[in-house]
Structures are given as structure tokens and as C-alpha cells.
Protein backbone atom coordinates (compact mmCIF):
# COMPACT_ATOMS: atom_id res chain seq x y z
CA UNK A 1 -14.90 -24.55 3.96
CA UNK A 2 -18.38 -24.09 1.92
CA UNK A 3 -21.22 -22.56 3.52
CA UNK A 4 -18.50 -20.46 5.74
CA UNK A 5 -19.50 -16.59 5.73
CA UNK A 6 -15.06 -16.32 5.82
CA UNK A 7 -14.65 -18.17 2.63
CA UNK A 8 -18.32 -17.64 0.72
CA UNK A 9 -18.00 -14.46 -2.10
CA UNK A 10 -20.56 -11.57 -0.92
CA UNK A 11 -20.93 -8.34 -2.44
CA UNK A 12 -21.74 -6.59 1.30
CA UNK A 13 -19.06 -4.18 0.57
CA UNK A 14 -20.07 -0.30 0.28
CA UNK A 15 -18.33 2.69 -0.85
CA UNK A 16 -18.44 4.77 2.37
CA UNK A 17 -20.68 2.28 4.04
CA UNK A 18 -20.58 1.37 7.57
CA UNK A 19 -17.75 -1.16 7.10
CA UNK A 20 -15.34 1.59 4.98
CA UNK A 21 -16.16 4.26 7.54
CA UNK A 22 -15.19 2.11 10.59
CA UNK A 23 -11.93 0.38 8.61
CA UNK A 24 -11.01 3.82 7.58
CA UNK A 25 -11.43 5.60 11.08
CA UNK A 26 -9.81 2.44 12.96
CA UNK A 27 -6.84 3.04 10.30
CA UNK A 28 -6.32 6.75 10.96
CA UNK A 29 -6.60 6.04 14.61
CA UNK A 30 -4.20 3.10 14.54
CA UNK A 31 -1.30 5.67 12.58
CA UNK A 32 -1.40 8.06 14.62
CA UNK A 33 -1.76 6.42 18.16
CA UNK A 34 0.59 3.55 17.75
CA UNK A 35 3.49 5.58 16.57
CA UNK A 36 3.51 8.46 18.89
CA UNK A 37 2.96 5.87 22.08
CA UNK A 38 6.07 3.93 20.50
CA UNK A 39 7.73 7.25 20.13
CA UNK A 40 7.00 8.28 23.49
CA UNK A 41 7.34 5.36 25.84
CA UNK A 42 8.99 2.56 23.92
CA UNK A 43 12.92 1.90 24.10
CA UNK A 44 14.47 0.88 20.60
CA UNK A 45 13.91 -3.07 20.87
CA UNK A 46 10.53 -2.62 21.80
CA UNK A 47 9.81 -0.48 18.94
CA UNK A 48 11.67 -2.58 16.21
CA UNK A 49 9.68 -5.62 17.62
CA UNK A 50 6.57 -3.28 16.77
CA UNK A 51 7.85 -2.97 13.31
CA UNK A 52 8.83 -6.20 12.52
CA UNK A 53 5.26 -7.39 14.15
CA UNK A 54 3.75 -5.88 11.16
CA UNK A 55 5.91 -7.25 8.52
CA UNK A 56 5.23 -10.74 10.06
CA UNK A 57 1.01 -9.76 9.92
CA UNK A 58 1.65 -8.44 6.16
CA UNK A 59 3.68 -11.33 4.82
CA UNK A 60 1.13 -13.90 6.63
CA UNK A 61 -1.93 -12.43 5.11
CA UNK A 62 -0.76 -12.44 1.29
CA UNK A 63 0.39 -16.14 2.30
CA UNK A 64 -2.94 -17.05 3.69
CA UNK A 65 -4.98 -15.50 1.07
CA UNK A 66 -3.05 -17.13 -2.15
CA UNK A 67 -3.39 -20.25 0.01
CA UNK A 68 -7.25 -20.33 0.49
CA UNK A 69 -7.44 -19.09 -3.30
CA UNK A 70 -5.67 -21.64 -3.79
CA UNK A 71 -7.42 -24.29 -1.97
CA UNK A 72 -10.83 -23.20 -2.99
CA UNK A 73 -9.40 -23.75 -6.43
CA UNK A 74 -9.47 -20.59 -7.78
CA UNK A 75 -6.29 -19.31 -7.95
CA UNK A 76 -5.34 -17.70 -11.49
CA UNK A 77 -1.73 -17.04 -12.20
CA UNK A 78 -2.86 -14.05 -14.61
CA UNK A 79 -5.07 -12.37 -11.80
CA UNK A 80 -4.13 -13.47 -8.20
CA UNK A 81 -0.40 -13.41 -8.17
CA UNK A 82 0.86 -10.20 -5.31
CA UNK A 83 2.47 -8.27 -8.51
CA UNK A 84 0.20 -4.71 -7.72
CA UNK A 85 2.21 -1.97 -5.93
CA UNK A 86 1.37 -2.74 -2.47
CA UNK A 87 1.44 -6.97 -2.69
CA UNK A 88 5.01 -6.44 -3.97
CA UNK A 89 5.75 -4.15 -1.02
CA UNK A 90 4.40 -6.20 1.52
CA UNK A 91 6.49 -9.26 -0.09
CA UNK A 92 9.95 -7.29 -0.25
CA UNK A 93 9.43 -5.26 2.98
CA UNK A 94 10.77 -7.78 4.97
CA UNK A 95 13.98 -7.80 3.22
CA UNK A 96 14.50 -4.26 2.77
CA UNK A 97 13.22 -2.91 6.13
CA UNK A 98 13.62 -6.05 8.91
CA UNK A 99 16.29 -3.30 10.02
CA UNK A 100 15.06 -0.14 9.50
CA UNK A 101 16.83 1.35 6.65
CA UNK A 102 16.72 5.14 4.70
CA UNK A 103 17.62 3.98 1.78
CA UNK A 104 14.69 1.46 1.54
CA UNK A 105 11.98 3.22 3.07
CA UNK A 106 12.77 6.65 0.77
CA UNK A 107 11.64 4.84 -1.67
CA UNK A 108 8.82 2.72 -0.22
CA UNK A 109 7.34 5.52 1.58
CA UNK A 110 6.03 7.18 -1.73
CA UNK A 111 4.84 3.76 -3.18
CA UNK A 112 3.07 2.80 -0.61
CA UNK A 113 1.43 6.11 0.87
CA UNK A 114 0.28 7.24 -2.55
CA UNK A 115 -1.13 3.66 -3.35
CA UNK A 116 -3.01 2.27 -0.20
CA UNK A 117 -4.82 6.26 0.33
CA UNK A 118 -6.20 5.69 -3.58
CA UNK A 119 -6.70 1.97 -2.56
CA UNK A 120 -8.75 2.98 0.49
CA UNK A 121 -10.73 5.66 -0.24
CA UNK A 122 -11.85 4.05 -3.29
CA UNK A 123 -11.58 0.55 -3.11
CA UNK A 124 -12.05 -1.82 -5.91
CA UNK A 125 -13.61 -4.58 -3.43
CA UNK A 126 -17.20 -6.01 -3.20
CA UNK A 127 -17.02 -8.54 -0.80
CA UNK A 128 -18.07 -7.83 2.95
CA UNK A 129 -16.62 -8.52 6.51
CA UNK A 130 -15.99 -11.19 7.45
CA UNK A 131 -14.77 -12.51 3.82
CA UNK A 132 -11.31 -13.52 3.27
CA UNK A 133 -10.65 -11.42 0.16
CA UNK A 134 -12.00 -8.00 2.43
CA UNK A 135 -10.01 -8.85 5.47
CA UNK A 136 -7.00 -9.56 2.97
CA UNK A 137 -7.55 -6.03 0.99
CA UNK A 138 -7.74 -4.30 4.68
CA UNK A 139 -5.44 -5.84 6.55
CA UNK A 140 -2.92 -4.96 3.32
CA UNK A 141 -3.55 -1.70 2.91
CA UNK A 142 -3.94 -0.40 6.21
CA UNK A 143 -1.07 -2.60 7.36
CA UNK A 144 1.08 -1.16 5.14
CA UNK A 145 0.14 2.82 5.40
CA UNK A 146 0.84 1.98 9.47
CA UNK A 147 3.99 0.31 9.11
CA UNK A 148 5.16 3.50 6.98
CA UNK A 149 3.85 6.41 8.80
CA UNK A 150 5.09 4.21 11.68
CA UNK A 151 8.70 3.92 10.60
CA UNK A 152 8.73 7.66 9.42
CA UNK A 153 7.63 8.69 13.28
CA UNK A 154 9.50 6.11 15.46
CA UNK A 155 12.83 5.67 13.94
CA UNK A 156 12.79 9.57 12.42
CA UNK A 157 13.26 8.01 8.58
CA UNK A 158 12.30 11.72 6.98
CA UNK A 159 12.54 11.02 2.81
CA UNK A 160 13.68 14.35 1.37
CA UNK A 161 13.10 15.93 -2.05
CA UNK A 162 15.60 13.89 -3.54
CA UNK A 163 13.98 10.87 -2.51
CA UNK A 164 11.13 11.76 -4.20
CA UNK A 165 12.55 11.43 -7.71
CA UNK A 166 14.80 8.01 -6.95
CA UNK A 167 10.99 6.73 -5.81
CA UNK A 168 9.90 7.62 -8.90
CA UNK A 169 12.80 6.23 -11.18
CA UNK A 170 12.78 3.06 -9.43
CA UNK A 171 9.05 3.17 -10.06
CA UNK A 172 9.90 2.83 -13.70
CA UNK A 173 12.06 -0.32 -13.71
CA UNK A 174 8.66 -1.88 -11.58
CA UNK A 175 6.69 -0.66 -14.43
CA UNK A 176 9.10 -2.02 -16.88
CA UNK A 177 9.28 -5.49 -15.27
CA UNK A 178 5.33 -5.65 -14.70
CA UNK A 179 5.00 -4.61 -18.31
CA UNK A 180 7.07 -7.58 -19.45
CA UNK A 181 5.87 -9.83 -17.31
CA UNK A 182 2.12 -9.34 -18.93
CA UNK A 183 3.69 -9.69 -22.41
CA UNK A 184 4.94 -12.82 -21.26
CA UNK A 185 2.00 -14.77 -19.50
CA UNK A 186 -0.54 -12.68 -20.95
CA UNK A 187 -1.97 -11.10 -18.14
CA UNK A 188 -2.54 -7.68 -17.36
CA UNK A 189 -1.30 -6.56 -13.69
CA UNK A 190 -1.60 -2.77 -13.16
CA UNK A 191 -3.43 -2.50 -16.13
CA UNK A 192 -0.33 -1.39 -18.12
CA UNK A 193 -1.36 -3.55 -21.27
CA UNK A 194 -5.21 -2.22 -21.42
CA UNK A 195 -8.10 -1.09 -18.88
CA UNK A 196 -10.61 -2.99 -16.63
CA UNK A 197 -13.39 -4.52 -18.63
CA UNK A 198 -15.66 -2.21 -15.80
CA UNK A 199 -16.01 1.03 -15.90
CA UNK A 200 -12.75 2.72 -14.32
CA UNK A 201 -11.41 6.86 -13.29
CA UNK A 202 -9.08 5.12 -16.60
CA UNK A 203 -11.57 5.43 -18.59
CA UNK A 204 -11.13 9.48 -18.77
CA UNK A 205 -7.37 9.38 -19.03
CA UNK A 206 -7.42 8.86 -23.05
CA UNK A 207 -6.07 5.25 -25.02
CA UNK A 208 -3.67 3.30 -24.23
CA UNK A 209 -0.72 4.11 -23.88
CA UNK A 210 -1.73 7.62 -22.85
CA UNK A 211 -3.69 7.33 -19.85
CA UNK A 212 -0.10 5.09 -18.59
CA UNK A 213 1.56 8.24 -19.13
CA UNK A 214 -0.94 10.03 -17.72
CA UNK A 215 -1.30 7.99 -14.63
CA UNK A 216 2.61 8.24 -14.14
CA UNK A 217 2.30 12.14 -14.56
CA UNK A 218 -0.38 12.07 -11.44
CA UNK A 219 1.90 9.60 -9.70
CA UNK A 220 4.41 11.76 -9.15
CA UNK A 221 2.16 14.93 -8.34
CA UNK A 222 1.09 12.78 -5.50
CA UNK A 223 4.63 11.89 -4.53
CA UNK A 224 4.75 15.49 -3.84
CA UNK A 225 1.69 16.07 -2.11
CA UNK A 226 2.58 13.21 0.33
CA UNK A 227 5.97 15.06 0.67
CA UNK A 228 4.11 18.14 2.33
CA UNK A 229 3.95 16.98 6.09
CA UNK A 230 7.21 16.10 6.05
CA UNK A 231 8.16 19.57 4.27
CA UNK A 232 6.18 21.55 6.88
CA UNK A 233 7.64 19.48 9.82
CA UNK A 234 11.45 20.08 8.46
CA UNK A 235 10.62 23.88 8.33
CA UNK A 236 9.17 23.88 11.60
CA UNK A 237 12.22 22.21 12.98
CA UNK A 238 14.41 24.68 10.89
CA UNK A 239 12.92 27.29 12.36
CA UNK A 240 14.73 29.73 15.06
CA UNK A 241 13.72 30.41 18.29
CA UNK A 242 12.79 33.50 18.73
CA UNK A 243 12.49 35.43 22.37
């Protein structure tokens, strides 16, 4: 594996370089042309073996990349374990949403649209295409901000305002388990115990614990703004015809 461009650490990576700009655009183009051509022209079997096509691509890639870091040797329990918002969802999806299911993707929908758009438009990530670790971060993210706008369109799974808060709660018993799980093995996942050692948007939100608080506070204004299109669309729908 040494001397490979796929396995050797770069730091080609840009913020809104060439290779954000064309991940970003190919992402945006992917959600909205695969759902409304599954919408559109797919019957149901086709369009569940869509879905579950992406959980398979999701679960693969955080397999593949703990087993190269793991084979390179430098996997770290403290560090590289899938325990941030959107590892954890791509590990559990396939148990909550093999089947389509409300009740799971209410709640998923929030997590992951409000975490992969900060994750992608500013992207803690300095290695370069074709690296593992960026293909990893890309596939992730934009995998899983498909696979939800993509469930929301095809199988009409519309969270409501209610759904916003039992996001959020449930978002406190993750925090609460991540938060003893640091304790524990002394790591710091989600930075929930202190910041990054690099500079970091935390780094204006106060000490600790306030800029937790405070990042829970902007959490769940972002719940809501990711709420709008489906607010607008159930008003539009709502609406009477008028002659």
C-alpha cells in the first residue's frame, strides 16, 4: 500500500477549491435528479432497491476506511471510532430505515441534514482526491444528505413540527452517551469534553460548557430552518384551488 496516491496523507484539499466545488455541485445534482427520476418513473421495489443501494455504499465505506486505518496501523480508538453524528447514522441506518420507516427518519432527517450541510460547506479535511480519508468524508456526507432528501421525496416521509423537537430530545440521550463514553476512554468525540487544539467557529462560542449549550441552542435553530421546505411544500399542498 505505500507509495499509493489512495492510501499516502496529502493536504491537496481546498476550501472552495476545484475538488469542493465539483463534490458539492455533483451532490446537489445527485439530490435532486435521483429522487424525482425515482419519483417519477420507478415502481416501489425499484425505488426501495435505490434506497437500500445507499445504505449498502454507506455501511461499506465506514467498514473500508476503519479497515485501511487499521491496516496502515493507525487506527486510534480515542479518534477514529464512527461515534460523530453522521458515522453513527450511517451505522444505525440500516436498522432503522432497511424499510422505510416515519418514525426513524423524523428523527434522522434533522441529524443528518443539519450535520453533513455544516460538514460540507466547511469541511474539516486536508487530504485530496484520490485519498482514502477524502473519498471516505465525501462519500459519507453526501451519501447520507441523498439517502435523506431521497427518502423524504420518493416514499413522501414529510417530518412535521413535532418531529422536530423528538429529533432534538433524542439528540440529548446521543449527547449524553457520547459524553460518557469520553469520560470513560478519555477521548473527546464531538468535542463535548473541550475544543480542537486548532483554531475552531468554537472558539467564539465562550468556555466549556457554554459553547455545548450554545452549539445545542444553534442546533435546534437549524432543525427549524431545515424544516422550511417542507413547511412551504405542506402549505402549498394545503392550499385551495381557486377558479
Amino acid at each position: 500500500m505505500e507509495g499509493s496516491p489512495f492510501f499516502v496523507y496529502n493536504k491537496d484539499f481546498m476550501l472552495f477549491g476545484t475538488q469542493h466545488i465539483v463534490v458539492l455541485l455533483l451532490t446537489i445534482f445527485s439530490c435532486i435528479v435521483l429522487p424525482i427520476f425515482a419519483k417519477k418513473h420507478l415502481n416501489y421495489k425499484q425505488q426501495l432497491w435505490i434506497s437500500r443501494s445507499i445504505i449498502v455504499t454507506l455501511v461499506a465505506c465506514i467498514i473500508a476506511y476503519l479497515s485501511i486505518l487499521i491496516g496502515l496501523g493507525k487506527f486510534n480508538y480515542k479518534t477514529d471510532l464512527p461515534l460523530d453524528i453522521c458515522n453513527i447514522s450511517s451505522i444505525l441506518i440500516p436498522f432503522l430505515m432497511w424499510k422505510p420507516s416515519f418514525k426513524a427518519h423524523e428523527i434522522l432527517y434533522f441529524w443528518v441534514l443539519v450535520g453533513t450541510t455544516q460538514a460540507m460547506l466547511t469541511p474539516h479535511l486536508y487530504n485530496g482526491f484520490p485519498n482514502f480519508i477524502f473519498l471516505k468524508y465525501w462519500i459519507t456526507h453526501a451519501g447520507l444528505t441523498l439517502f435523506i432528501i431521497y427518502n423524504t421525496v420518493v416514499f413522501d416521509l414529510k417530518p412535521n413540527l413535532k418531529s422536530i423537537w423528538k429529533s432534538f430530545a433524542v439528540l440529548q440521550g446521543y449527547i449524553l452517551f457520547i459524553l460518557a463514553f469520553n469520560y470513560i476512554v478519555g477521548s473527546n468525540y464531538v468535542y463535548v469534553l473541550h475544543k480542537p487544539p486548532t483554531s475552531s467557529p468554537l472558539d467564539y462560542l465562550g468556555p466549556w460548557p457554554w459553547y455545548v449549550i450554545a452549539c445545542e441552542l444553534i442546533g435546534l435553530l437549524l432543525f427549524f430552518v431545515v424544516f422550511i421546505p417542507l413547511w412551504v411544500t405542506s402549505r402549498k399542498n394545503r392550499s385551495p384551488i381557486t377558479t
